[in-house]
PDB file of N, CA and C in Angstrom:
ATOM      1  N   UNK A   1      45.577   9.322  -7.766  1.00  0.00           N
ATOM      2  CA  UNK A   1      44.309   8.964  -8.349  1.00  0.00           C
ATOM      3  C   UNK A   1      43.475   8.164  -7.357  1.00  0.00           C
ATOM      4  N   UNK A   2      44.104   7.380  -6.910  1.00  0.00           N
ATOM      5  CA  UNK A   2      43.549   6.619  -5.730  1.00  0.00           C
ATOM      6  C   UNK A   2      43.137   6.921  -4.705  1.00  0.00           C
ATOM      7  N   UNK A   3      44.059   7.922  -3.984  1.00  0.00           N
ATOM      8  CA  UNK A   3      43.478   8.918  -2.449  1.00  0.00           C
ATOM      9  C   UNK A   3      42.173   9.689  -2.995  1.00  0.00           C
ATOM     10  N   UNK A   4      42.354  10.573  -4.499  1.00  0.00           N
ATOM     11  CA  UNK A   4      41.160  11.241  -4.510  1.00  0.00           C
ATOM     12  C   UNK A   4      39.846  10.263  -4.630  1.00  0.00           C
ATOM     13  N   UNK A   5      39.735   9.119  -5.524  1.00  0.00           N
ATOM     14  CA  UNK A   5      38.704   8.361  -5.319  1.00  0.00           C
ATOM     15  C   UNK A   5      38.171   7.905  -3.857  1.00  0.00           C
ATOM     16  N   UNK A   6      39.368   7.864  -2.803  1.00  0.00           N
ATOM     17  CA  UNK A   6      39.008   7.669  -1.542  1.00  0.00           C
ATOM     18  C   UNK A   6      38.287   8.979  -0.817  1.00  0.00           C
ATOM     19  N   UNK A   7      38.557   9.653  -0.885  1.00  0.00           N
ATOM     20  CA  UNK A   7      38.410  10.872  -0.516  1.00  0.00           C
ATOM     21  C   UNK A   7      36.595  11.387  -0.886  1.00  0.00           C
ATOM     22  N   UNK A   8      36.447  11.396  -2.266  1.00  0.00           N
ATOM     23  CA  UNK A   8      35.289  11.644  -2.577  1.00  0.00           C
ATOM     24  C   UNK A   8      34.009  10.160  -2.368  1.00  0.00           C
ATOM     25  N   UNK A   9      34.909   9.044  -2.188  1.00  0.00           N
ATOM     26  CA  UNK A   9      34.121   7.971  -1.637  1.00  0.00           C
ATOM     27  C   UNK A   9      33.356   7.950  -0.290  1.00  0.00           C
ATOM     28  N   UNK A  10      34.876   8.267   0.423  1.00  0.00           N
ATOM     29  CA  UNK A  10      34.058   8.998   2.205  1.00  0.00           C
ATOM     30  C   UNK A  10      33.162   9.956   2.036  1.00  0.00           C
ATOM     31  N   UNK A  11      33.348  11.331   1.242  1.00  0.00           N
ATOM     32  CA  UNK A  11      32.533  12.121   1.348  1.00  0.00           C
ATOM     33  C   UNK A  11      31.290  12.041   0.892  1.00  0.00           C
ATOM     34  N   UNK A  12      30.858  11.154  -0.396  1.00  0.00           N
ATOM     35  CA  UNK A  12      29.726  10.675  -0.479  1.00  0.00           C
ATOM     36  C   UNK A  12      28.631   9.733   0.514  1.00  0.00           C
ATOM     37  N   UNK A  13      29.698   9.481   1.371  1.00  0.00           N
ATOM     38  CA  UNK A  13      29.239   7.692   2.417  1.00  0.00           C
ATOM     39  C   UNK A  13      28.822   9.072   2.976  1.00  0.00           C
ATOM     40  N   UNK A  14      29.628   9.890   3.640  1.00  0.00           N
ATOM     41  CA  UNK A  14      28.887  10.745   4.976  1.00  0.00           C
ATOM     42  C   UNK A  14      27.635  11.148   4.318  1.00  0.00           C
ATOM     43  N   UNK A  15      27.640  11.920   2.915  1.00  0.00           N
ATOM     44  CA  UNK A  15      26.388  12.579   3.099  1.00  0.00           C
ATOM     45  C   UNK A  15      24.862  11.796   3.081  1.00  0.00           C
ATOM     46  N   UNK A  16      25.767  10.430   2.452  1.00  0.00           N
ATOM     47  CA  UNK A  16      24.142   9.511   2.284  1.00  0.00           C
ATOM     48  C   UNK A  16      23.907   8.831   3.447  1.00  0.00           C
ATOM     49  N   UNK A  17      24.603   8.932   4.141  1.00  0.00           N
ATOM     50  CA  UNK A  17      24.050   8.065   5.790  1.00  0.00           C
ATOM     51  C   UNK A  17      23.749   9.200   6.480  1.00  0.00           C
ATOM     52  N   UNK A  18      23.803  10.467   6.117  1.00  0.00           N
ATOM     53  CA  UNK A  18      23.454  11.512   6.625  1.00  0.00           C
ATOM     54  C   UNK A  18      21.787  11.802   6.323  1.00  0.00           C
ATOM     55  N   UNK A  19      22.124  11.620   4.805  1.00  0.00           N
ATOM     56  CA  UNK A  19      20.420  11.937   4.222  1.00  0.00           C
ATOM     57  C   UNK A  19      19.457  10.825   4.641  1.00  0.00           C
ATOM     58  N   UNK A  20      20.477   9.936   4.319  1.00  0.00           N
ATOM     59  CA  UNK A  20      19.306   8.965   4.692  1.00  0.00           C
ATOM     60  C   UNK A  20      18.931   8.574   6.255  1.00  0.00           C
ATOM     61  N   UNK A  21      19.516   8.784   7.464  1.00  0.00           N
ATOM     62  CA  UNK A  21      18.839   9.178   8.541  1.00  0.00           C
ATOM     63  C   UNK A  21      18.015  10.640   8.975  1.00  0.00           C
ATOM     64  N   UNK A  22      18.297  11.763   8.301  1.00  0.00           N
ATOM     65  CA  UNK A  22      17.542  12.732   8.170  1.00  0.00           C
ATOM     66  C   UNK A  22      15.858  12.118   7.676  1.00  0.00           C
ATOM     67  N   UNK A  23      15.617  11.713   7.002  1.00  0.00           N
ATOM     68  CA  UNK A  23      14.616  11.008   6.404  1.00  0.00           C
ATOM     69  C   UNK A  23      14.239   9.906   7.198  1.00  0.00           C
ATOM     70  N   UNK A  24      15.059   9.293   7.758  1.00  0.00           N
ATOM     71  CA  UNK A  24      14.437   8.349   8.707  1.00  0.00           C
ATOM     72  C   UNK A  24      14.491   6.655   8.035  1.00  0.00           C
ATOM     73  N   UNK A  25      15.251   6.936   6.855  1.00  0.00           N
ATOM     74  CA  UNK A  25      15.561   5.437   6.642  1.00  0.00           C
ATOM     75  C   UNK A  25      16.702   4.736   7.086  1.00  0.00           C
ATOM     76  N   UNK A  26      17.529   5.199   7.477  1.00  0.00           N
ATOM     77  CA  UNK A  26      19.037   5.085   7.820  1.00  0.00           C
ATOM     78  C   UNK A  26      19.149   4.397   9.189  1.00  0.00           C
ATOM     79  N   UNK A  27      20.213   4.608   9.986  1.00  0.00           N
ATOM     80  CA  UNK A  27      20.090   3.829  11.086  1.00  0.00           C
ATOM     81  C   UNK A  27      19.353   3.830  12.475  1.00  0.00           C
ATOM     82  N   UNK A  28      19.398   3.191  13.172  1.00  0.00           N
ATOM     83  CA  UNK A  28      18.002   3.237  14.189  1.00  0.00           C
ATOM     84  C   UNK A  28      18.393   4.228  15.072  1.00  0.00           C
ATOM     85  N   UNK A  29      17.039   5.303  15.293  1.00  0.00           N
ATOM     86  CA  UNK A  29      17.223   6.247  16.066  1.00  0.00           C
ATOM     87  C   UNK A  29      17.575   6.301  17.162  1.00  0.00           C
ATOM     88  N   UNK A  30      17.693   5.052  18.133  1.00  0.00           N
ATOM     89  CA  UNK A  30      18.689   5.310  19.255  1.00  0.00           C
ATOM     90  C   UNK A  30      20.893   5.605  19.457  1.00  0.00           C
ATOM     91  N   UNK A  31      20.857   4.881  17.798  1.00  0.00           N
ATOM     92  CA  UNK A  31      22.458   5.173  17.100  1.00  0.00           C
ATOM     93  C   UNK A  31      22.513   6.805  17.105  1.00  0.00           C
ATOM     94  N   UNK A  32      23.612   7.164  17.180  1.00  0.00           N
ATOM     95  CA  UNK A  32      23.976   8.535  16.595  1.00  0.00           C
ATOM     96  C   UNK A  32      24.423   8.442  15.482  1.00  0.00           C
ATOM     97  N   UNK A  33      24.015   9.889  14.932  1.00  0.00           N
ATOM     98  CA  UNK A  33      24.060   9.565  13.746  1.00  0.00           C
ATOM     99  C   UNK A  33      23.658  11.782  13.585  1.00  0.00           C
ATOM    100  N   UNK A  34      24.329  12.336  12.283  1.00  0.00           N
ATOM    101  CA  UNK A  34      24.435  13.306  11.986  1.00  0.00           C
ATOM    102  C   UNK A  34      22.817  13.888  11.539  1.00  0.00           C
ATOM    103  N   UNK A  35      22.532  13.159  10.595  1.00  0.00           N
ATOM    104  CA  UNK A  35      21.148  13.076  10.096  1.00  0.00           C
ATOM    105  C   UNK A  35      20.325  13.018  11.012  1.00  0.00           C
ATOM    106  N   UNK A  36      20.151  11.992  12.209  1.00  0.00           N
ATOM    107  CA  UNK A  36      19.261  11.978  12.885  1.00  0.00           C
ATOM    108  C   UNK A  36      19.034  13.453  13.598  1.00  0.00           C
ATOM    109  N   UNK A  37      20.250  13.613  14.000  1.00  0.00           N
ATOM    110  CA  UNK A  37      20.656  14.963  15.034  1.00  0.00           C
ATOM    111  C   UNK A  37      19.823  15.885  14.271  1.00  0.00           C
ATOM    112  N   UNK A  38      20.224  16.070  12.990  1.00  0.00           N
ATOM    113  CA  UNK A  38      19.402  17.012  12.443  1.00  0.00           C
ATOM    114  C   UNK A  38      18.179  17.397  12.180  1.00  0.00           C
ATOM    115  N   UNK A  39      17.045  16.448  11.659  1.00  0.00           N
ATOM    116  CA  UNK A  39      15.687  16.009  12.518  1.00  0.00           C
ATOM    117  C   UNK A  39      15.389  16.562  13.270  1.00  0.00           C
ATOM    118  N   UNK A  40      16.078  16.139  14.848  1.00  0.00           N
ATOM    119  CA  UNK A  40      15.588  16.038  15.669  1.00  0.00           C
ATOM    120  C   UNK A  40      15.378  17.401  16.311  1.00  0.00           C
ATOM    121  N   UNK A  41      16.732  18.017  15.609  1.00  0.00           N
ATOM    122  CA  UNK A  41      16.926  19.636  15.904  1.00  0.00           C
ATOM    123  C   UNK A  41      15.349  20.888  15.179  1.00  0.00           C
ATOM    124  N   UNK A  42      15.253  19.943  14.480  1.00  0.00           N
ATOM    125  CA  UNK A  42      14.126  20.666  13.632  1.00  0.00           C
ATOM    126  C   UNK A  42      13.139  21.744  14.191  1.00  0.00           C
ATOM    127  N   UNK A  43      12.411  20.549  15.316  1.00  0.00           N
ATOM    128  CA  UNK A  43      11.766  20.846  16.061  1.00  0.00           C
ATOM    129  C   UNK A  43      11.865  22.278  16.717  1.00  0.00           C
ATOM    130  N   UNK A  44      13.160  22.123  17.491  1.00  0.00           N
ATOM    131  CA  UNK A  44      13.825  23.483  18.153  1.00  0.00           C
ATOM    132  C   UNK A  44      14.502  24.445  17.517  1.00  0.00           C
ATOM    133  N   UNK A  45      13.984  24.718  16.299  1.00  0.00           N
ATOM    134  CA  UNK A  45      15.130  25.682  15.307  1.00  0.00           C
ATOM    135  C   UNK A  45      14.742  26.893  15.345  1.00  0.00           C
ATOM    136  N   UNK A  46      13.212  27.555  15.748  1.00  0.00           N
ATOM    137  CA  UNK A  46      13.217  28.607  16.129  1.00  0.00           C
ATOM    138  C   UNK A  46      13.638  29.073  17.515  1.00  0.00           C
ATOM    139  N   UNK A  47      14.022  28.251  18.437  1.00  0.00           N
ATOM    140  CA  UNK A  47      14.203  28.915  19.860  1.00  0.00           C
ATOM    141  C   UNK A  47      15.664  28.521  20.276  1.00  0.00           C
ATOM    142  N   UNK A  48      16.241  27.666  19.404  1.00  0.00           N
ATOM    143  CA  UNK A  48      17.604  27.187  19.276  1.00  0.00           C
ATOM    144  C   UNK A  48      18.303  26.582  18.425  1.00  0.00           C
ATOM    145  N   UNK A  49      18.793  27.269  17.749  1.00  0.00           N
ATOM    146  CA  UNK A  49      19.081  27.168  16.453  1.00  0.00           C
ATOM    147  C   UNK A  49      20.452  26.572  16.598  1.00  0.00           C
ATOM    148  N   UNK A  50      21.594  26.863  17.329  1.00  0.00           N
ATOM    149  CA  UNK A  50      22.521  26.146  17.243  1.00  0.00           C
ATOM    150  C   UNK A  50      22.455  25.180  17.802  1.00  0.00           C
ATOM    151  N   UNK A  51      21.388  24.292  17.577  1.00  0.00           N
ATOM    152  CA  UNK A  51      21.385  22.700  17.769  1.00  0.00           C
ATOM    153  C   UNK A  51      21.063  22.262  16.397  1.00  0.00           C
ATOM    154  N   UNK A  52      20.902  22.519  15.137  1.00  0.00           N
ATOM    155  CA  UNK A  52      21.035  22.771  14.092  1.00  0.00           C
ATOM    156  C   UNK A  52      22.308  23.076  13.342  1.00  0.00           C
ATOM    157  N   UNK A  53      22.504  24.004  13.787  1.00  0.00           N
ATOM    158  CA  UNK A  53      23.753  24.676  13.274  1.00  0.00           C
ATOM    159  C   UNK A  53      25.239  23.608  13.811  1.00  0.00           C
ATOM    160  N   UNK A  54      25.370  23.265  14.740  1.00  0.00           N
ATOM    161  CA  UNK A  54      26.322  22.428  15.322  1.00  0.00           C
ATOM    162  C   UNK A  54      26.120  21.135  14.623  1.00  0.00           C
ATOM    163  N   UNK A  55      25.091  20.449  14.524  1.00  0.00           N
ATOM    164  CA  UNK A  55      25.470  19.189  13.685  1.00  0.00           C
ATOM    165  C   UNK A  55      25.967  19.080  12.225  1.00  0.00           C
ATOM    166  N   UNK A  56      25.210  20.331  11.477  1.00  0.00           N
ATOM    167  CA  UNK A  56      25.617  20.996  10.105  1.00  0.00           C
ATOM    168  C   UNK A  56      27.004  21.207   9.911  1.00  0.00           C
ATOM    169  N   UNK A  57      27.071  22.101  10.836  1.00  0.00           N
ATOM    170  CA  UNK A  57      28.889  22.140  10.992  1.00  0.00           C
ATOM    171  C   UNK A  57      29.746  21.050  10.771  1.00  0.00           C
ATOM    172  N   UNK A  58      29.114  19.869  11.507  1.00  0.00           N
ATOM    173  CA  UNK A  58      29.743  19.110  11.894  1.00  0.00           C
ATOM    174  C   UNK A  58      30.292  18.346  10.475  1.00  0.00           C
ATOM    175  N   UNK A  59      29.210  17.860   9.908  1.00  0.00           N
ATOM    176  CA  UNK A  59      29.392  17.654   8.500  1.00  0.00           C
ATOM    177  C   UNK A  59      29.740  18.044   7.744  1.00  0.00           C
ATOM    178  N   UNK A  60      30.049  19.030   7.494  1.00  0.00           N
ATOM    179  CA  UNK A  60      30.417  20.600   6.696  1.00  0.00           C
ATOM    180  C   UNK A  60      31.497  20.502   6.787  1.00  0.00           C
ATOM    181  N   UNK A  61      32.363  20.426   8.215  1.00  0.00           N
ATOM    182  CA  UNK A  61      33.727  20.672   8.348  1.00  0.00           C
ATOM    183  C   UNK A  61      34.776  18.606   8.225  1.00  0.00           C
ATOM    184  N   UNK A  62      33.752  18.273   8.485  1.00  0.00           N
ATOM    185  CA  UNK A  62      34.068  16.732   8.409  1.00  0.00           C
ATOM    186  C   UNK A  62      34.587  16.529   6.785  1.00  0.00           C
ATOM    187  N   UNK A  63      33.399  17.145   5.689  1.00  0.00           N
ATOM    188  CA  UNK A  63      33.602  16.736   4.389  1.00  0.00           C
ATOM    189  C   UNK A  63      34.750  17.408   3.581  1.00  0.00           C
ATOM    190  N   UNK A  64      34.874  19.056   4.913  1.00  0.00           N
ATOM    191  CA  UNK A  64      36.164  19.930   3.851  1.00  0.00           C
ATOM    192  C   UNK A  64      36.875  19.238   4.606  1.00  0.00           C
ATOM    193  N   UNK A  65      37.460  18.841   5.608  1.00  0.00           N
ATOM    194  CA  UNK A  65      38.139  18.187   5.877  1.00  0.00           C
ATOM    195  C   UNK A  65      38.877  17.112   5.534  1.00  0.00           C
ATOM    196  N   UNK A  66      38.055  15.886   5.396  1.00  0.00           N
ATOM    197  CA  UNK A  66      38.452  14.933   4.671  1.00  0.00           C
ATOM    198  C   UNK A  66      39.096  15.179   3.181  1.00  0.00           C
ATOM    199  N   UNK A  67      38.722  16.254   2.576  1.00  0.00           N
ATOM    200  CA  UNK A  67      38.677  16.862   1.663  1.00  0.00           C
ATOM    201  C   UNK A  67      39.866  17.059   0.859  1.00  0.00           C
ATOM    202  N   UNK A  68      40.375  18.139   1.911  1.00  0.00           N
ATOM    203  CA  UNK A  68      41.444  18.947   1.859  1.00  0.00           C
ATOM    204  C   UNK A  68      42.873  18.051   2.779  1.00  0.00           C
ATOM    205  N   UNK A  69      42.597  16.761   3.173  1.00  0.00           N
ATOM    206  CA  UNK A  69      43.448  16.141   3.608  1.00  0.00           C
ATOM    207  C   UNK A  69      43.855  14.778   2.057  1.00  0.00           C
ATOM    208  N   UNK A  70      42.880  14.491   1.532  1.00  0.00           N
ATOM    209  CA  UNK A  70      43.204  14.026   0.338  1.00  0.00           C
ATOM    210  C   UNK A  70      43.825  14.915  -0.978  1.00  0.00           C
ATOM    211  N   UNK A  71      43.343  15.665  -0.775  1.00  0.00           N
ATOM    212  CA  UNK A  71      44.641  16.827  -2.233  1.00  0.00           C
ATOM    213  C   UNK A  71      45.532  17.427  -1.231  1.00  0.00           C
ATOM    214  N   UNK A  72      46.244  16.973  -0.302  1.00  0.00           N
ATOM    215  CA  UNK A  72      46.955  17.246   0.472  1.00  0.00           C
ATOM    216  C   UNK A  72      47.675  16.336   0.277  1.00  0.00           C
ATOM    217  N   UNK A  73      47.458  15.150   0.239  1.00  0.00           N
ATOM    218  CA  UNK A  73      48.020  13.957   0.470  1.00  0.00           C
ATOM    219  C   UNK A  73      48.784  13.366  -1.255  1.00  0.00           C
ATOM    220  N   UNK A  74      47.704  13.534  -2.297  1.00  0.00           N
ATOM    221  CA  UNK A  74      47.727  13.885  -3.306  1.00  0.00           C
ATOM    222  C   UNK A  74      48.693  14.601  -4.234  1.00  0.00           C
ATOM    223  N   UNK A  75      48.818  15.842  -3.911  1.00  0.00           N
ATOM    224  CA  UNK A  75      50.137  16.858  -4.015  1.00  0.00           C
ATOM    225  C   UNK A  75      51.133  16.134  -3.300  1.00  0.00           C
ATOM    226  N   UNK A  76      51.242  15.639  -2.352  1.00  0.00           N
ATOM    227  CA  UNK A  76      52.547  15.439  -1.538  1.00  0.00           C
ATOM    228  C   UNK A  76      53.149  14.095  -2.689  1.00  0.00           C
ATOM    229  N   UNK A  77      52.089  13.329  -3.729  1.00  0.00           N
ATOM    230  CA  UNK A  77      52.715  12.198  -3.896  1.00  0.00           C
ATOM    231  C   UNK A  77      52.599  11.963  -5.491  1.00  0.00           C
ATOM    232  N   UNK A  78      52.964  13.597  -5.990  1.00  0.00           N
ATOM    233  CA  UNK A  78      53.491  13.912  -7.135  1.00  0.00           C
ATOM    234  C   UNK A  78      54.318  13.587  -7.556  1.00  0.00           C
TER     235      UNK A  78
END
């Protein structure tokens, strides 16, 4: 019960420090940061798109990740 609350806790933290530097409220644009990346990619999304696509990923595979390592962890402690 506990890992999954952890689990969906991280995955919420990523996406809102995500959104919220996408938007530009989040942390200062010289930090990295997923959101920012994404922004910034904006610009270049018709002539290069996997600068877009790579930070997306990044998050994407970060959240199944984390994900699938908590009902992993979960099952194991049935």
């Amino acid at each position: 019960m506990l890992l999954s609350a952890i689990t969906i806790g991280f995955n919420n933290a990523v996406l809102a420090e995500a959104a919220m530097s996408y938007l530009g409220i989040g942390v200062s644009p010289d930090e990295a940061s997923l959101g920012y990346m994404l922004s910034d990619s904006q610009a270049y999304l018709s002539t290069t798109p996997w600068y877009a696509l790579g930070a997306g990923l990044v998050i994407i595979l970060l959240i199944l990740g984390v994900g699938l390592i908590g009902e992993g962890l979960q099952r194991r402690n049935v």
